[in-house]
C-alpha atoms as a PDB file:
ATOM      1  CA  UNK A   1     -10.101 -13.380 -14.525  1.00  0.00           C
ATOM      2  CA  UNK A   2      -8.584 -16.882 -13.947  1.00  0.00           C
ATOM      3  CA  UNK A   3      -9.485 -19.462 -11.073  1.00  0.00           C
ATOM      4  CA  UNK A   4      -6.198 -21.632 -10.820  1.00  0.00           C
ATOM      5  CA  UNK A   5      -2.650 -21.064  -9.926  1.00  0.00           C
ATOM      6  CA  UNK A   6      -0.200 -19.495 -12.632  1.00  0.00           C
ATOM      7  CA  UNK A   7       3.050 -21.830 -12.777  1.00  0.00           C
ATOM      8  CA  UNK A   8       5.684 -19.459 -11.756  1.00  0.00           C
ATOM      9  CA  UNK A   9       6.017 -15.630 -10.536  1.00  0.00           C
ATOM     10  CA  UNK A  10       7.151 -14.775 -13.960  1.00  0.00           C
ATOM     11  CA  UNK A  11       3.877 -15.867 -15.463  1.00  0.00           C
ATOM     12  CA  UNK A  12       2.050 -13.537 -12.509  1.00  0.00           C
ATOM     13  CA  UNK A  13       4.032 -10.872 -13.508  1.00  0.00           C
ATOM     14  CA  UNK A  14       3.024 -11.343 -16.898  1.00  0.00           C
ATOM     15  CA  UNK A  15      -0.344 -11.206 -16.188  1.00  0.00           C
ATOM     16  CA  UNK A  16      -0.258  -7.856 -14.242  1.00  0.00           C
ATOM     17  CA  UNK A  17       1.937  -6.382 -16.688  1.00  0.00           C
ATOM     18  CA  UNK A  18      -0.134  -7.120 -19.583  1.00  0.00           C
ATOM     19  CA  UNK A  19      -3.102  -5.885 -18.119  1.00  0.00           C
ATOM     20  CA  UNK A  20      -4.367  -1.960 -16.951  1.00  0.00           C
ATOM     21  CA  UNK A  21      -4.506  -2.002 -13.836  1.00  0.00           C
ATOM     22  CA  UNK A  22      -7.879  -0.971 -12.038  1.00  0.00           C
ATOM     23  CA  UNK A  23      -7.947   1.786  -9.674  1.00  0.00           C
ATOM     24  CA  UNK A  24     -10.412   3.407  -6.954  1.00  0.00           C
ATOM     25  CA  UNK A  25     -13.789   4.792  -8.661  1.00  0.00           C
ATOM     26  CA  UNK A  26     -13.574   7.355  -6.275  1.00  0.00           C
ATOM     27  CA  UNK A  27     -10.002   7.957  -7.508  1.00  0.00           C
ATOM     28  CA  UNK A  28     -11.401   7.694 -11.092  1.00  0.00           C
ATOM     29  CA  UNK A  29     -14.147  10.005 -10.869  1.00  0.00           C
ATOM     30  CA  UNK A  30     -11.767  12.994  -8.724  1.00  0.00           C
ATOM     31  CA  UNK A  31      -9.651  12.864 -11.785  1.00  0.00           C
ATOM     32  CA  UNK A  32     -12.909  13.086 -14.052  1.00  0.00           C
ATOM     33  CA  UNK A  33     -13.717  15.727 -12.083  1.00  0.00           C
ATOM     34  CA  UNK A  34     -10.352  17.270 -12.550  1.00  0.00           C
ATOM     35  CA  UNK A  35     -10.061  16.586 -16.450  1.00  0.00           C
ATOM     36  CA  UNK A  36     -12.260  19.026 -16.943  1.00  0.00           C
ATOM     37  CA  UNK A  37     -10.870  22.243 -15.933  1.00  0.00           C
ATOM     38  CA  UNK A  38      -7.109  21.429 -16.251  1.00  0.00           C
ATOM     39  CA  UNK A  39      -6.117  25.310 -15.992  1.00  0.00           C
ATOM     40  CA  UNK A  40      -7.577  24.790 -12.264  1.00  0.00           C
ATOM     41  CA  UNK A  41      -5.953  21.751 -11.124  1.00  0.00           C
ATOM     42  CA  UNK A  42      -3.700  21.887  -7.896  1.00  0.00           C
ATOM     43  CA  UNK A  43      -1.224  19.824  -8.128  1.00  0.00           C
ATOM     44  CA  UNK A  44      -0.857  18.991  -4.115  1.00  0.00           C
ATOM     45  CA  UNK A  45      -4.583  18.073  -4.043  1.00  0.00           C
ATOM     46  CA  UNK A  46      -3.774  15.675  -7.593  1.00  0.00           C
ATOM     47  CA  UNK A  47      -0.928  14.082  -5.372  1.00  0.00           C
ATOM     48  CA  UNK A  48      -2.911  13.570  -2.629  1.00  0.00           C
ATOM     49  CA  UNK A  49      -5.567  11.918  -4.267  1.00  0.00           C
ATOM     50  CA  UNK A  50      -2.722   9.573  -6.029  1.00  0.00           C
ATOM     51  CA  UNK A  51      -1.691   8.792  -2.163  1.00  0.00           C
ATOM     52  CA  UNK A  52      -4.807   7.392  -1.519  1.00  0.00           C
ATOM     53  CA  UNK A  53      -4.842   4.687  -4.062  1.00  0.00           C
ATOM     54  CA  UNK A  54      -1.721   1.959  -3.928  1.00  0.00           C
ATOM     55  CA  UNK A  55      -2.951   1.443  -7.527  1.00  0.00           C
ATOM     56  CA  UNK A  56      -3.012   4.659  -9.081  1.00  0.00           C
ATOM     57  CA  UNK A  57       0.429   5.355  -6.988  1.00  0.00           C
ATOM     58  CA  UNK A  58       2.415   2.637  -8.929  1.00  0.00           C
ATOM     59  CA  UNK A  59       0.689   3.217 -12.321  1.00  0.00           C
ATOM     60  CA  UNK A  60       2.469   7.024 -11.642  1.00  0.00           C
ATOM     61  CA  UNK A  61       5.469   5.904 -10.527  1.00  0.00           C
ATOM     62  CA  UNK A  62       6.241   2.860 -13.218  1.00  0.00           C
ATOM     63  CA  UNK A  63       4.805   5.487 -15.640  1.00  0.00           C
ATOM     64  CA  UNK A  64       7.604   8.303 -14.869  1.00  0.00           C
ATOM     65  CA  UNK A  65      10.191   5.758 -14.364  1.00  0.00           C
ATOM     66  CA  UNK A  66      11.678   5.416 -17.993  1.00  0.00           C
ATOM     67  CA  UNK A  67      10.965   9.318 -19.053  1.00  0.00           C
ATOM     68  CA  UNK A  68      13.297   9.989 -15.342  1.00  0.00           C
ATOM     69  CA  UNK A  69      15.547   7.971 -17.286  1.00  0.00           C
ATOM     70  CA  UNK A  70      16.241  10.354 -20.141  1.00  0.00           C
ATOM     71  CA  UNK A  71      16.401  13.448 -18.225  1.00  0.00           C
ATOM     72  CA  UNK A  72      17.925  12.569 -14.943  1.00  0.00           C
ATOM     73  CA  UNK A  73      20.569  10.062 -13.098  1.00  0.00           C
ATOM     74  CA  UNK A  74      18.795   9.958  -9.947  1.00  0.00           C
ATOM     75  CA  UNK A  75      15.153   8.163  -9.223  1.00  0.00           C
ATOM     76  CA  UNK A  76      11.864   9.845  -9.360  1.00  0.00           C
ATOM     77  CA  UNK A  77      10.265   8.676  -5.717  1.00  0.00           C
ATOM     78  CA  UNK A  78       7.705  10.880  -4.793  1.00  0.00           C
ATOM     79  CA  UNK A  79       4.530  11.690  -6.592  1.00  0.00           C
ATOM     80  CA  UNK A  80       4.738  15.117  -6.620  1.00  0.00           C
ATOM     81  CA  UNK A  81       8.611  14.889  -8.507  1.00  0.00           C
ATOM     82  CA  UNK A  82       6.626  12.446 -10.932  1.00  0.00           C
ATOM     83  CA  UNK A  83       3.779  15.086 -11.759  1.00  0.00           C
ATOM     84  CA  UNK A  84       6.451  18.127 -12.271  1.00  0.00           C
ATOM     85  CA  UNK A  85       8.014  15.523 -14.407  1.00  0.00           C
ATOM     86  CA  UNK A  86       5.457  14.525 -16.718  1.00  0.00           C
ATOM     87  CA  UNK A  87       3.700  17.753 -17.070  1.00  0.00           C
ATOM     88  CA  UNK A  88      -0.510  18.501 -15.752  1.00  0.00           C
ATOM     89  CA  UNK A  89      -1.696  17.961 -19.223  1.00  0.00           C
ATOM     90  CA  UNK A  90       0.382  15.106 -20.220  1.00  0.00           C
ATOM     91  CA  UNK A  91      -0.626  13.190 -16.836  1.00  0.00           C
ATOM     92  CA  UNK A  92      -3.993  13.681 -17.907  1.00  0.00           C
ATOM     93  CA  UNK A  93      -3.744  12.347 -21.281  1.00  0.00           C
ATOM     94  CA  UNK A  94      -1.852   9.158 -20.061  1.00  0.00           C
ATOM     95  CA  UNK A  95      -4.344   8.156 -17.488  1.00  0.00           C
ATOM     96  CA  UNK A  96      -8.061   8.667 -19.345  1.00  0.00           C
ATOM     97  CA  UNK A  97     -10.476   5.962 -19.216  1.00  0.00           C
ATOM     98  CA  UNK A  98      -9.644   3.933 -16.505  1.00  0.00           C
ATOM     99  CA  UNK A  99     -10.671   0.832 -14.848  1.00  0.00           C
ATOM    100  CA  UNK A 100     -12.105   0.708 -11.840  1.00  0.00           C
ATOM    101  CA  UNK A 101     -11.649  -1.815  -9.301  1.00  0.00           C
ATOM    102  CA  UNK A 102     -15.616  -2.002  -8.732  1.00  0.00           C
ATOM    103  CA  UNK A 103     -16.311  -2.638 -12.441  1.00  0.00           C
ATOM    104  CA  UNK A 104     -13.572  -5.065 -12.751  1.00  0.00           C
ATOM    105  CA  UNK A 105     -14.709  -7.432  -9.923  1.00  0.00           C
ATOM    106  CA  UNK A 106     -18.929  -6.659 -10.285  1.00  0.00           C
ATOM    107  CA  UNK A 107     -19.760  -9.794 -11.688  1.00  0.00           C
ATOM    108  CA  UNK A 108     -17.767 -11.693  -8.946  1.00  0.00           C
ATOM    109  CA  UNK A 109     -18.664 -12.873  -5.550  1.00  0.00           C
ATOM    110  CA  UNK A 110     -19.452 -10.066  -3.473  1.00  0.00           C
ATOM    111  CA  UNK A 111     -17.016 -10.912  -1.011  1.00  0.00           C
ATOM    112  CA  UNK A 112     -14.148 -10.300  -3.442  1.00  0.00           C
ATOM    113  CA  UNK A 113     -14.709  -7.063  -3.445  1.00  0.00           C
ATOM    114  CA  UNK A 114     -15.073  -6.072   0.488  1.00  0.00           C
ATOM    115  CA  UNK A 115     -11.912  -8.184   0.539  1.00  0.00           C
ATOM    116  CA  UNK A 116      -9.717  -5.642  -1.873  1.00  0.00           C
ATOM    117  CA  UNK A 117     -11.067  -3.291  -0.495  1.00  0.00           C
ATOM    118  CA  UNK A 118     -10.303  -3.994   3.037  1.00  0.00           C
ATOM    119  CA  UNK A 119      -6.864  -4.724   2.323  1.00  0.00           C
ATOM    120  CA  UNK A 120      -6.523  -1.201   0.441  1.00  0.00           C
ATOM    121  CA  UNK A 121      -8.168   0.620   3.289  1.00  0.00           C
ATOM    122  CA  UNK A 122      -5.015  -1.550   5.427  1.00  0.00           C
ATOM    123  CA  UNK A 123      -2.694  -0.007   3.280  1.00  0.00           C
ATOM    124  CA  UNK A 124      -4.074   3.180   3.723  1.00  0.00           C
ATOM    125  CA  UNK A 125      -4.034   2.990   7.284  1.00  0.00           C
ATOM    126  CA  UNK A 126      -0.372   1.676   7.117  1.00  0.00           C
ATOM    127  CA  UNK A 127       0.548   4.669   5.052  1.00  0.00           C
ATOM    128  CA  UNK A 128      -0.821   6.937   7.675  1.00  0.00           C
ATOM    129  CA  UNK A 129       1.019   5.412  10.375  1.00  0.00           C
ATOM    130  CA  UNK A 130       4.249   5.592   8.632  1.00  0.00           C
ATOM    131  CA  UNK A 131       3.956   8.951   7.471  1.00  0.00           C
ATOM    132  CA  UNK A 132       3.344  10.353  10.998  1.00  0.00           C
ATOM    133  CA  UNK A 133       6.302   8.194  12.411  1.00  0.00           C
ATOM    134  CA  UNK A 134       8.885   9.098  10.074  1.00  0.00           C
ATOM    135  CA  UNK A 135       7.869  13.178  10.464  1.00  0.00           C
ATOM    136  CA  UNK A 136       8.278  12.066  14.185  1.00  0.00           C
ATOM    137  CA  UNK A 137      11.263  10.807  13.252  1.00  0.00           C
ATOM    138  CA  UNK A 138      12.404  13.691  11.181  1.00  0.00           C
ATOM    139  CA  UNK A 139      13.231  11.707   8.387  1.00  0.00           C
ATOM    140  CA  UNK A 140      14.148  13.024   5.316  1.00  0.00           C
ATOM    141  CA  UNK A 141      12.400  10.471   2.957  1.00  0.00           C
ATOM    142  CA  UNK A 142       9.086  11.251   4.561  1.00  0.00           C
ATOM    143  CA  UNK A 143       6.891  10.439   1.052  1.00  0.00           C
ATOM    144  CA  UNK A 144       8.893   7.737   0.583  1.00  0.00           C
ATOM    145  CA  UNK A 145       8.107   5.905   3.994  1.00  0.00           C
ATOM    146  CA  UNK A 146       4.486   6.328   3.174  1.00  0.00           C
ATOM    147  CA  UNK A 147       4.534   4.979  -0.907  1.00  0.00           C
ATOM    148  CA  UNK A 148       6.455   1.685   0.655  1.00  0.00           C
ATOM    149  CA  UNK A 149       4.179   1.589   3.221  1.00  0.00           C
ATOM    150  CA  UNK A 150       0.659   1.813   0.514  1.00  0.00           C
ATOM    151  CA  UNK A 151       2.485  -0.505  -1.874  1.00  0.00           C
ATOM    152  CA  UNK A 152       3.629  -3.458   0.841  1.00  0.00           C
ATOM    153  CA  UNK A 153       0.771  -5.575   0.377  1.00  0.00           C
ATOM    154  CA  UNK A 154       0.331  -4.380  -3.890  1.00  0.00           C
ATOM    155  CA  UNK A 155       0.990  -8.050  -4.969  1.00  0.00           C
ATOM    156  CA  UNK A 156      -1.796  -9.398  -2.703  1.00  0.00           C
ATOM    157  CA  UNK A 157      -4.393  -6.353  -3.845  1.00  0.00           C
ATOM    158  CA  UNK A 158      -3.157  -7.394  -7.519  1.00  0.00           C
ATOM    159  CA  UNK A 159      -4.117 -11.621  -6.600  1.00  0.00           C
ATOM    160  CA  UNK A 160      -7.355 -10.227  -5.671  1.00  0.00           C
ATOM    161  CA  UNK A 161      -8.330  -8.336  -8.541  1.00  0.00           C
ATOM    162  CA  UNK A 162      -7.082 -10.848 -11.531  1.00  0.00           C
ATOM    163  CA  UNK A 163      -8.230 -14.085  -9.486  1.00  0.00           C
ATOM    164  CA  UNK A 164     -10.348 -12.979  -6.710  1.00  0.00           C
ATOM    165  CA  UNK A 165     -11.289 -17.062  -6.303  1.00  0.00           C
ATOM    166  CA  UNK A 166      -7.760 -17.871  -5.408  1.00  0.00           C
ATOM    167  CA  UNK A 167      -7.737 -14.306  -2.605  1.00  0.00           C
ATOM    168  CA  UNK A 168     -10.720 -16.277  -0.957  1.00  0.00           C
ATOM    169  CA  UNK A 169      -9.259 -19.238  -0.860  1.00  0.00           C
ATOM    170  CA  UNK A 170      -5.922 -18.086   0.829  1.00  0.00           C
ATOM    171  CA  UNK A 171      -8.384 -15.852   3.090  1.00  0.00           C
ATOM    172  CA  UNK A 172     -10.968 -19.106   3.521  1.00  0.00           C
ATOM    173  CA  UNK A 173      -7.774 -21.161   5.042  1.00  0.00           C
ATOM    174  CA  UNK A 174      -6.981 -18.015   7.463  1.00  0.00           C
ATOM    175  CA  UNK A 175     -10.418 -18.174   8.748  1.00  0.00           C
ATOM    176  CA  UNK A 176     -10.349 -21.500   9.276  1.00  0.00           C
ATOM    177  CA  UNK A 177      -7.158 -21.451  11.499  1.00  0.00           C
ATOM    178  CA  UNK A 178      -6.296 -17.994  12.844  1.00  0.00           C
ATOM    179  CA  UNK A 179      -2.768 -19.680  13.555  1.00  0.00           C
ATOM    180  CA  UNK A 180      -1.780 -20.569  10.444  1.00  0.00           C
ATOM    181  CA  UNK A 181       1.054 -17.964   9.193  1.00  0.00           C
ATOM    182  CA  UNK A 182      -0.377 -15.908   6.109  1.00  0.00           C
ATOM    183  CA  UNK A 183       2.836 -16.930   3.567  1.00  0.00           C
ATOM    184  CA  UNK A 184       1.927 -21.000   4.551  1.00  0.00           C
ATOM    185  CA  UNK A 185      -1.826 -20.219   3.076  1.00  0.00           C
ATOM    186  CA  UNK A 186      -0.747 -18.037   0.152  1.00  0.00           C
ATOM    187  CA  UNK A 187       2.116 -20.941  -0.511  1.00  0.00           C
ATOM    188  CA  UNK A 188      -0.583 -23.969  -0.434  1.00  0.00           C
ATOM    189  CA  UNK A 189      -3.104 -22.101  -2.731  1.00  0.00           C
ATOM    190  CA  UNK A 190      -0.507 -20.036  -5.464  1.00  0.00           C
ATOM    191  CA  UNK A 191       2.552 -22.368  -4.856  1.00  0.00           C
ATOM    192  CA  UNK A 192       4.712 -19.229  -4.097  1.00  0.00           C
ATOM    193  CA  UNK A 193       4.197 -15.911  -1.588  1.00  0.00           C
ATOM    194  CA  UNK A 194       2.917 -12.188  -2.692  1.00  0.00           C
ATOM    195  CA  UNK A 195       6.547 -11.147  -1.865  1.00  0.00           C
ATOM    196  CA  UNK A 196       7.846 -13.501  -4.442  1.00  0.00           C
ATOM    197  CA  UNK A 197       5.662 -11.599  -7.022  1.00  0.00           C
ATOM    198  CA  UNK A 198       5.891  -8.733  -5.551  1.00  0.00           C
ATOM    199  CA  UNK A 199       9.851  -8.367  -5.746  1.00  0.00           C
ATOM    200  CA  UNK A 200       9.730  -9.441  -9.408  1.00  0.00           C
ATOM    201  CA  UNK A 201       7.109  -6.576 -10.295  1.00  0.00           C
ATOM    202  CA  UNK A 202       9.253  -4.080  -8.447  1.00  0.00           C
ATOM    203  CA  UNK A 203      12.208  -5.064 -10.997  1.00  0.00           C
ATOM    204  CA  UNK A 204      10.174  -5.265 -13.595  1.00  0.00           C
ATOM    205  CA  UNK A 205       8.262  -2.040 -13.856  1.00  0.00           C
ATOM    206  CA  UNK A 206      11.645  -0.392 -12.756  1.00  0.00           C
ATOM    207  CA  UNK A 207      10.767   1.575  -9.579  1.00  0.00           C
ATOM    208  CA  UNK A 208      12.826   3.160  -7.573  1.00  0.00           C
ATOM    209  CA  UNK A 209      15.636   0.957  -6.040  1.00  0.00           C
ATOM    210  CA  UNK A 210      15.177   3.176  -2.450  1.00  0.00           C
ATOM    211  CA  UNK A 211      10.938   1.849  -2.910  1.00  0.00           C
ATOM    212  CA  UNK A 212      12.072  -1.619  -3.240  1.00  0.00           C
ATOM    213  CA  UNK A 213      14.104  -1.878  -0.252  1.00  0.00           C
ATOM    214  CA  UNK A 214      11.488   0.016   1.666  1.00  0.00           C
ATOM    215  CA  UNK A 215       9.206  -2.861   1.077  1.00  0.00           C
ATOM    216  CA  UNK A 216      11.909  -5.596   1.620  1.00  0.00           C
ATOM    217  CA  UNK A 217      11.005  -6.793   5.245  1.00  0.00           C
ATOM    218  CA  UNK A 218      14.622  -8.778   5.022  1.00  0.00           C
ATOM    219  CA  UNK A 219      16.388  -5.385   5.585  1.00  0.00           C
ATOM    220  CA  UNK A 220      14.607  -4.547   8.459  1.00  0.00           C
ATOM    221  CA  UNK A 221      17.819  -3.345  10.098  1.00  0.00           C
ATOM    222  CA  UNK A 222      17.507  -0.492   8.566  1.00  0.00           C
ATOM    223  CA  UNK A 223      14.984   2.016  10.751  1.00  0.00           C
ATOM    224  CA  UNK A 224      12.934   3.446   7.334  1.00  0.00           C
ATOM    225  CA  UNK A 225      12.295  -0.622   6.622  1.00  0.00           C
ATOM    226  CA  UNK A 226      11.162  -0.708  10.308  1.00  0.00           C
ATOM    227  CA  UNK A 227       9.215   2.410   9.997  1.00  0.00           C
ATOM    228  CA  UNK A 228       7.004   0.522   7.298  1.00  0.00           C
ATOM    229  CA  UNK A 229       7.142  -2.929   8.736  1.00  0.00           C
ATOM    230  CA  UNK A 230       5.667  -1.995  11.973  1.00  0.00           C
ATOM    231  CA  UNK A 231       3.095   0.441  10.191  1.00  0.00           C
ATOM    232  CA  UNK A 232       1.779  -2.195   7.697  1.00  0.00           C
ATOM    233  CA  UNK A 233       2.019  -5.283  10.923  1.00  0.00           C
ATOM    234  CA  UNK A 234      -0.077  -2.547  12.918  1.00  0.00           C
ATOM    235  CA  UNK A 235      -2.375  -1.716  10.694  1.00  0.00           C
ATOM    236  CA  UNK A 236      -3.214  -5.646   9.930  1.00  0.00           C
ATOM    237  CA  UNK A 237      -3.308  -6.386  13.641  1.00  0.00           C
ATOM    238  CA  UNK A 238      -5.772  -3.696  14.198  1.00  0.00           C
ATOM    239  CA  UNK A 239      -7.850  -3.897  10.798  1.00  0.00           C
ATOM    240  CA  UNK A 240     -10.773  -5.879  13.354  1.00  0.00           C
ATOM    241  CA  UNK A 241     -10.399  -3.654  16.335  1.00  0.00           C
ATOM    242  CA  UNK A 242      -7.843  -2.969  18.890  1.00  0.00           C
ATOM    243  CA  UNK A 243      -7.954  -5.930  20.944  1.00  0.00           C
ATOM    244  CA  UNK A 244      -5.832  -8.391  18.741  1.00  0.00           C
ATOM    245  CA  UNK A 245      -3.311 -10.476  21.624  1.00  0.00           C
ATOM    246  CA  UNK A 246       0.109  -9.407  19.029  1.00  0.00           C
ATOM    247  CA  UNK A 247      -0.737  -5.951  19.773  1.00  0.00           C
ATOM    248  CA  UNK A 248       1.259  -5.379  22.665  1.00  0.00           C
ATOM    249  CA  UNK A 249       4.413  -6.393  20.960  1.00  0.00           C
ATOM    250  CA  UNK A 250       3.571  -3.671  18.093  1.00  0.00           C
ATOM    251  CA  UNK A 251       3.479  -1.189  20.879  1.00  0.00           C
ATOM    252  CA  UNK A 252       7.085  -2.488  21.931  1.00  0.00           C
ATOM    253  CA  UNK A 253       8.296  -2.432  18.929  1.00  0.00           C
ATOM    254  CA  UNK A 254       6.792   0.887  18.229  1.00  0.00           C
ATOM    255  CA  UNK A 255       8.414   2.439  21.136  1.00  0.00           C
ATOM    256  CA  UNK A 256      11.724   0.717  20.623  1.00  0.00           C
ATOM    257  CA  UNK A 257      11.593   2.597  17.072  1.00  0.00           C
ATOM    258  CA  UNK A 258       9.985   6.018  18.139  1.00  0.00           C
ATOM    259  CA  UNK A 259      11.966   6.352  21.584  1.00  0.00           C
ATOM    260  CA  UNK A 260       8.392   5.638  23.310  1.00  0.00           C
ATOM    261  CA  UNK A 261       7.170   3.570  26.201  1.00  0.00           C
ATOM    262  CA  UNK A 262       4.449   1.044  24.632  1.00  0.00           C
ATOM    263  CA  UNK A 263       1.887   3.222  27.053  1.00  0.00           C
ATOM    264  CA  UNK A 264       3.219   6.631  25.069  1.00  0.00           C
ATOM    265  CA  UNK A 265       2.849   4.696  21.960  1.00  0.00           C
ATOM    266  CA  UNK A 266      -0.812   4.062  22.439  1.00  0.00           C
ATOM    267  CA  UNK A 267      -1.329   7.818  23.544  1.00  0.00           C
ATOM    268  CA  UNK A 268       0.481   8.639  20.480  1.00  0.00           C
ATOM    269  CA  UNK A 269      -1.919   6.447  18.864  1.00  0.00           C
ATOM    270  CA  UNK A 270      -5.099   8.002  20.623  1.00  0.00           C
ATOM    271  CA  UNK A 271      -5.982   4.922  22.250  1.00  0.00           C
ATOM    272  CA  UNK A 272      -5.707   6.869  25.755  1.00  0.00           C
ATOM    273  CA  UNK A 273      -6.168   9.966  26.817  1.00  0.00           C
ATOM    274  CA  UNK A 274      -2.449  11.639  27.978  1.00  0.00           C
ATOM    275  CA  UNK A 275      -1.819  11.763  31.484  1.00  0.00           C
ATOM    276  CA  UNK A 276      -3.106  15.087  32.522  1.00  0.00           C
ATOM    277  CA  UNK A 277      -6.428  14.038  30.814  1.00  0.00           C
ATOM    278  CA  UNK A 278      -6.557  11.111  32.313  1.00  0.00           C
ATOM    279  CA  UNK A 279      -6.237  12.581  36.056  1.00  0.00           C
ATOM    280  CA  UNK A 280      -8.709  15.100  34.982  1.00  0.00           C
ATOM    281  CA  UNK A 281     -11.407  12.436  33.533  1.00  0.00           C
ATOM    282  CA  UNK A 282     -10.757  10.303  37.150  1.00  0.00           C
ATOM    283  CA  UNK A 283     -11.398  13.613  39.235  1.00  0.00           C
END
């Protein structure tokens, strides 16, 4: 663990990729689970479970990356390509014993923990949202959408595992002014943003170039980068409830992306009933 700022992103990425990197117990303990009967494993359900954790998602994908490289041209970008790639048993072998994001922050401050784990249950709700959009959408990329969308905010999970301190600090200066923009904190208490380490990792542990612009909110012409921009800004706007005042402009935005009116959006959401329902709850 360290308590003060790192001097540059380079020494941050460093520090991640010098270190195991701790995923879900629950994600853990399924593969445990799994270890032990290999000859039964289903691959969909092993995928799934990898889809869960942003963690356990780019320890696949950085894994498969340089094995892709002597076997195909094109990049591995879906978990389920990786696993036919590397083989059940293989998989298994690479990832035994590993560390948990529980046991890696117990001796911290409590809060340390809620707050990873709150911003990984964002990420999941992100990759929800963008999933269903793009199949709305009929995208072909579909797995893609939703990987970018559970890996956005990796560099800030990653802050908050190795120097959980410095997490609450950035999250201490939020509280204390709602206003202030979240890059302004992270820049006063780091000296640089998550996306400037995040962008660095991305080169560095090779993934897929069609990932890295999915997570680049600068190209956010393109609809798949809106797709996941809007699904990771909605997801943080609603992580406290659905009554945050930027709201309404996700719904506009929404819409403008999905062909929706913002009221359609929030049926499409679930936040009201449709409007045969609705007559029928009024009569």
């Amino acid at each position: 663990m360290i308590d003060h700022p790192l001097p540059d992103t380079d020494a941050w990425v460093v520090l991640f990729s010098n270190n195991s990197l701790p995923v879900l117990r629950a994600t853990r303990r399924r593969l445990d689970e799994m270890r032990a009967d290999l000859s039964r494993v289903d691959t969909r359900e092993l995928a799934r479970l990898i889809l869960r954790d942003p963690m356990m998602t780019v320890r696949v994908l950085a894994y498969i990356q340089p094995i892709r490289g002597r076997a195909l041209q094109n990049d591995i970008t879906t978990v389920a390509s990786a696993l036919v790639m590397s083989g059940i048993e293989p998989f298994f072998r690479r990832f035994a014993e590993l560390p948990t994001i529980e046991d890696m922050l117990r001796s911290e401050d409590s809060r340390a923990l809620l707050g990873v784990l709150q911003i990984i249950r964002r990420a999941q709700r992100a990759a929800d949202f963008a999933q269903e959009w793009a199949i709305r959408r009929q995208d072909a990329y579909v797995e893609d959408i939703r990987i970018a969308a559970l890996l956005h905010d990796l560099a800030e999970m990653l802050v908050w595992c190795f120097a959980p301190r410095l997490g609450l600090d950035i999250l201490a200066q939020q509280t204390a002014d709602p206003n202030r923009r979240s890059m302004d904190a992270q820049r006063q208490t780091l000296g640089l943003t998550f996306q400037d380490i995040q962008t660095q990792l991305c080169k560095v542990w090779r993934l897929p170039s069609l990932l890295q612009t999915l997570i680049d909110d600068s190209q956010a012409d393109q609809p798949r980068v809106q797709n996941v921009a809007l699904a990771v800004q909605l997801a943080r706007h609603s992580a406290q409830g659905w009554d945050d005042p930027a709201l309404p402009d996700d719904y506009r935005d929404i819409g403008a992306l999905l062909n929706l009116t913002p009221e359609a959006v929030r049926q499409f959401l679930g936040l009201e009933p449709p409007p045969g329902r609705a007559a029928e709850s009024a009569g």
